[in-house]
N, C-alpha and C. Protein backbone atom coordinates (compact mmCIF):
# COMPACT_ATOMS: atom_id res chain seq x y z
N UNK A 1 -0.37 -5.98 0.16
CA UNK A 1 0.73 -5.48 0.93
C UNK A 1 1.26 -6.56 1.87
N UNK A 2 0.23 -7.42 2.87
CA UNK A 2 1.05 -8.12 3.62
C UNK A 2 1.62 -9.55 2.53
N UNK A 3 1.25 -9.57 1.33
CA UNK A 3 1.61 -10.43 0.24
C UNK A 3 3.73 -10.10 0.49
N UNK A 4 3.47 -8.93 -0.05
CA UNK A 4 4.98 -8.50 -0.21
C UNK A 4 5.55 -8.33 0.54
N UNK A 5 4.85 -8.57 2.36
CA UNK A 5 6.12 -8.57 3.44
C UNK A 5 6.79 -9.77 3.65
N UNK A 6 5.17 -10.68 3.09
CA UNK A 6 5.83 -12.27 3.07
C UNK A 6 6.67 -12.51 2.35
N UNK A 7 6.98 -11.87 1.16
CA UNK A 7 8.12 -12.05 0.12
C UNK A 7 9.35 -12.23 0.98
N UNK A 8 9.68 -11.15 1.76
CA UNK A 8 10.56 -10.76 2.93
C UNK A 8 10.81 -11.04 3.94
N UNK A 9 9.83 -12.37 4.02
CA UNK A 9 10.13 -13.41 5.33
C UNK A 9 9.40 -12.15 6.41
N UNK A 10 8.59 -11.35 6.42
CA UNK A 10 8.17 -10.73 7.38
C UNK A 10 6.61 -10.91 7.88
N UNK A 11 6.45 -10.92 9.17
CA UNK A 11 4.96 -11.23 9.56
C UNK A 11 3.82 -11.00 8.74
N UNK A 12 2.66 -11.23 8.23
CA UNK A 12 1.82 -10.01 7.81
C UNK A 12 0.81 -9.45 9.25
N UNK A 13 0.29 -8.66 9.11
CA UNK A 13 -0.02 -7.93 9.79
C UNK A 13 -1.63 -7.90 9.89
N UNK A 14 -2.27 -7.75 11.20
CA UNK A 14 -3.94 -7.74 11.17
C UNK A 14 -4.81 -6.75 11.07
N UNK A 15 -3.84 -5.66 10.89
CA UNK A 15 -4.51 -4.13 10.65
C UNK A 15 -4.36 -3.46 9.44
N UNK A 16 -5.39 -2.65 8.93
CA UNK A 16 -4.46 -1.88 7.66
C UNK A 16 -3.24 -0.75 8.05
N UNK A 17 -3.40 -0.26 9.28
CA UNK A 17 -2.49 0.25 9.80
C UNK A 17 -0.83 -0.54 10.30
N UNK A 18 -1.31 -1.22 10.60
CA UNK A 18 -0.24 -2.12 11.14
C UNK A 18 0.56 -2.49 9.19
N UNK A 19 -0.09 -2.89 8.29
CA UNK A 19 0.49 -3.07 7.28
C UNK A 19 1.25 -1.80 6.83
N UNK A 20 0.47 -0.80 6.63
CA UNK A 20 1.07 0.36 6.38
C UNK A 20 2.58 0.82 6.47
N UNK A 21 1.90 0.83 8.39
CA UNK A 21 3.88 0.99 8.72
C UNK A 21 4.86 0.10 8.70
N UNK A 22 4.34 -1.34 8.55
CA UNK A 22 5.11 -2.10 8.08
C UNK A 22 5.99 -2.15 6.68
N UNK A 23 4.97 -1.75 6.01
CA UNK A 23 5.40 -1.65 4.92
C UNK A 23 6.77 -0.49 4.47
N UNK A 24 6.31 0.45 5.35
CA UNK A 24 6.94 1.74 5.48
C UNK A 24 8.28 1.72 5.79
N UNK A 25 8.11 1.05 6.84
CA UNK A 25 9.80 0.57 7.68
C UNK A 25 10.37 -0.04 6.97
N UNK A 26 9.86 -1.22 5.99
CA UNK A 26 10.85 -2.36 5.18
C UNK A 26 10.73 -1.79 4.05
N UNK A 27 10.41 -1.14 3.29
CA UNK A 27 10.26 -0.96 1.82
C UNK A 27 10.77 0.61 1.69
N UNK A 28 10.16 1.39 2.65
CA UNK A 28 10.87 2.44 2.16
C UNK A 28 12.40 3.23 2.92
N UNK A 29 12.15 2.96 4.20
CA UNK A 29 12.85 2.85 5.13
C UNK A 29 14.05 2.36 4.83
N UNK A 30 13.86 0.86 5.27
CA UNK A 30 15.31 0.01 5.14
C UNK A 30 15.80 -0.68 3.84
N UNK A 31 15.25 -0.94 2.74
CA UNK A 31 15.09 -1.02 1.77
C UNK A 31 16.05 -0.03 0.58
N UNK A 32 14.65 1.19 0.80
CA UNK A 32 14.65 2.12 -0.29
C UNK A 32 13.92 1.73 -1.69
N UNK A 33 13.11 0.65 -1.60
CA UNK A 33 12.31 0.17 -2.67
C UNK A 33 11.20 1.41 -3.58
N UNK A 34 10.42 1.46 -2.51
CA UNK A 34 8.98 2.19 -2.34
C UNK A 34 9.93 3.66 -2.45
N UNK A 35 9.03 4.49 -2.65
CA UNK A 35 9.30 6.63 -2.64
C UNK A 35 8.46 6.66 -1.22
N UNK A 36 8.94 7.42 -0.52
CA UNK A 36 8.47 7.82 1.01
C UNK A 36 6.77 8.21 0.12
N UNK A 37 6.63 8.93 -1.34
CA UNK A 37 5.06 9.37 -1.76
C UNK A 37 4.41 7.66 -1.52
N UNK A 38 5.19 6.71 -2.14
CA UNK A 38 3.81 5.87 -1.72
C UNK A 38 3.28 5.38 -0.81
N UNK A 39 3.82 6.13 -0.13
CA UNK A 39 3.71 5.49 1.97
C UNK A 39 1.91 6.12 2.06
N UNK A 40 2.05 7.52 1.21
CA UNK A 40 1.24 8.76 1.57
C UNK A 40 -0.21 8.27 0.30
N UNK A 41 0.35 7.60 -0.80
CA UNK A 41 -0.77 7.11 -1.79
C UNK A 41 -1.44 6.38 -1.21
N UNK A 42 -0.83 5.18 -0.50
CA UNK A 42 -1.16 3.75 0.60
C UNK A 42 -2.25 4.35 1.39
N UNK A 43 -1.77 5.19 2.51
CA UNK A 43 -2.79 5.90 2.87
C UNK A 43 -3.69 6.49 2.79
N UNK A 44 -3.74 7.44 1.98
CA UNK A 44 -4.28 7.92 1.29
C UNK A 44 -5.98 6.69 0.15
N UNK A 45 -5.41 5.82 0.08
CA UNK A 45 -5.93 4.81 -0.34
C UNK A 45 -6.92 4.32 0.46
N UNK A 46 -6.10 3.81 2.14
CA UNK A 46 -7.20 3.47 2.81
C UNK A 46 -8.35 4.56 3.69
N UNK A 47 -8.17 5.47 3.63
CA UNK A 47 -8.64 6.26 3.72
C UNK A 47 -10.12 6.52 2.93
N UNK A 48 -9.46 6.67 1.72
CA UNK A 48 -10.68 6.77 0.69
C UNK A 48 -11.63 5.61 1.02
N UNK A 49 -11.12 4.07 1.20
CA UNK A 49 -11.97 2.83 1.35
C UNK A 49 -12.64 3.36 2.76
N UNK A 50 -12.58 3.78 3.74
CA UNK A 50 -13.39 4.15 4.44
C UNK A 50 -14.15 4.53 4.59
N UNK A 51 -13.68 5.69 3.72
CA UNK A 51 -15.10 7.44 3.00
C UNK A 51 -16.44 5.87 2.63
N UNK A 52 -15.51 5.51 1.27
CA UNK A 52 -16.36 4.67 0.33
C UNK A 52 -17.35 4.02 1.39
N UNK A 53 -17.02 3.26 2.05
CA UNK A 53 -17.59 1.79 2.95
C UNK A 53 -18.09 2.45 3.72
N UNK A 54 -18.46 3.69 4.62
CA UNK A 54 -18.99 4.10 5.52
C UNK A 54 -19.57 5.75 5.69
N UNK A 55 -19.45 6.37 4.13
CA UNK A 55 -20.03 7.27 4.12
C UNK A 55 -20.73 7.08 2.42
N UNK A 56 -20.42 6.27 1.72
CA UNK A 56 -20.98 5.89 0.70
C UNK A 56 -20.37 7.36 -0.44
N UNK A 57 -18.74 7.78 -0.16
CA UNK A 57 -18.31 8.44 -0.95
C UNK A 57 -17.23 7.89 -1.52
N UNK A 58 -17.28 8.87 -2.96
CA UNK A 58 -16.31 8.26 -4.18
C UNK A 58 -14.97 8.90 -4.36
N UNK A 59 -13.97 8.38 -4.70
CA UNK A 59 -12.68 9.07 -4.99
C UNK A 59 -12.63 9.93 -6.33
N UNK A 60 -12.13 10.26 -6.68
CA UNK A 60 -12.01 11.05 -8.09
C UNK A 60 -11.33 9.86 -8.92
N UNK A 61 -11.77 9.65 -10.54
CA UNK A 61 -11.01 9.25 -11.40
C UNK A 61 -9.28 9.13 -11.49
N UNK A 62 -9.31 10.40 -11.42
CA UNK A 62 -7.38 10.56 -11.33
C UNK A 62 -7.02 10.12 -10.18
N UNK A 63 -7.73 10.00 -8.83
CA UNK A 63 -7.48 9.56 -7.78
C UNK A 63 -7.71 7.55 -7.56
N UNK A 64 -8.38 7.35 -8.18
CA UNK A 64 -8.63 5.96 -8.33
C UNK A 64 -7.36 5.39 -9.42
N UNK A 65 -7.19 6.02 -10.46
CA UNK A 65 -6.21 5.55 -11.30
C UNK A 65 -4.62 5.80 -10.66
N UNK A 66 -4.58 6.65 -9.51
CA UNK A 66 -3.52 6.94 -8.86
C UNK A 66 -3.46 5.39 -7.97
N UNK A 67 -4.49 5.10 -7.35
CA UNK A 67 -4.09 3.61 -6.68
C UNK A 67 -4.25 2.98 -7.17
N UNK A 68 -4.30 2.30 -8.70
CA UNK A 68 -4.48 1.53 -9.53
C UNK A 68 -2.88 1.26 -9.79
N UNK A 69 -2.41 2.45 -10.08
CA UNK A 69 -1.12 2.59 -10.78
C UNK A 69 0.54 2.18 -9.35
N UNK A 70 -0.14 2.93 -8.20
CA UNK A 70 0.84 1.94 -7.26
C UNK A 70 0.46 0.59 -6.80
N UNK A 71 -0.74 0.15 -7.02
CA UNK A 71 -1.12 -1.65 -6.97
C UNK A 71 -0.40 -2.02 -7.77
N UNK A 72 -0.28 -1.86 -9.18
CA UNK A 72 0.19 -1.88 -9.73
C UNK A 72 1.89 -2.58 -9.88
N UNK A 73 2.48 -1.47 -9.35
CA UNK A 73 3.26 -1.02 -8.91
C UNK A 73 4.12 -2.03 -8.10
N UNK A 74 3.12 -2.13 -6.99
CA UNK A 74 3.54 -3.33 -5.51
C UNK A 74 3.48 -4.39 -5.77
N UNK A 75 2.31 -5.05 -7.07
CA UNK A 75 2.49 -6.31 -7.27
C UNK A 75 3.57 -6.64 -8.02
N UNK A 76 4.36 -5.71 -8.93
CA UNK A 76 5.77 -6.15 -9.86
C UNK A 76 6.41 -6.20 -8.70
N UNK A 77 6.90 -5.59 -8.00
CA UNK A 77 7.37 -5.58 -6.88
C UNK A 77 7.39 -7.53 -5.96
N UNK A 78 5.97 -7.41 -5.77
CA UNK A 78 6.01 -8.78 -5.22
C UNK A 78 6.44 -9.94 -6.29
N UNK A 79 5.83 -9.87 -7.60
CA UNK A 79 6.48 -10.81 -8.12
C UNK A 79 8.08 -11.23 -8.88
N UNK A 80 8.73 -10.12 -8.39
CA UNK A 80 9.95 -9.45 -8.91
C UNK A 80 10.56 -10.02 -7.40
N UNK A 81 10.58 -10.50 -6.04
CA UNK A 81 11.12 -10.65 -5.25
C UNK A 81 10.74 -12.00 -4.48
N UNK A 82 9.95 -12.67 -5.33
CA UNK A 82 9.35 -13.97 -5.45
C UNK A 82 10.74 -14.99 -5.53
C-alpha cells in the first residue's frame, strides 16, 4: 500500500492505520480508483493479521482468498501507474 502512494508522489506512511486512510483519501476518495468495499477488505485484512500474530487465530479460506484477490488487485494498480 505505501508502494502505491509512492506511485502518487505521496508520503508513505508509519502506521497500518495511517496507510489505510491514506489510501482511502487518494484512491478512493479523490481518485475513485479503489470501491469504498476495499477500504473495508484493507481493514478487514489488518485486523485478521492481528487475530493471527497475537491470538494465534486463522481467517477462513474464502476470507484469505478475499485478500489475496485485492493484493492482487493493488499491485496491477501499482504497476499500471508506474
Amino acid at each position: 500500500m505505501n508502494a502505491l502512494l509512492l506511485t502518487r508522489d505521496r508520503p508513505a506512511r508509519d502506521s497500518h492505520s495511517g496507510v489505510l486512510n491514506a489510501v482511502y483519501l487518494l484512491f478512493v476518495d479523490e481518485l475513485g480508483i479503489l470501491e469504498k468495499e476495499a477500504h473495508s477488505v484493507m481493514t478487514n485484512a489488518r485486523n485478521w493479521r492481528r487475530r493471527w500474530h497475537y491470538e494465534s487465530r486463522e481467517p477462513s479460506q474464502p476470507l484469505v482468498e478475499r485478500f489475496v484477490s485485492l493484493a492482487e488487485h493493488v499491485h496491477e494498480l501499482a504497476v499500471n501507474s508506474a
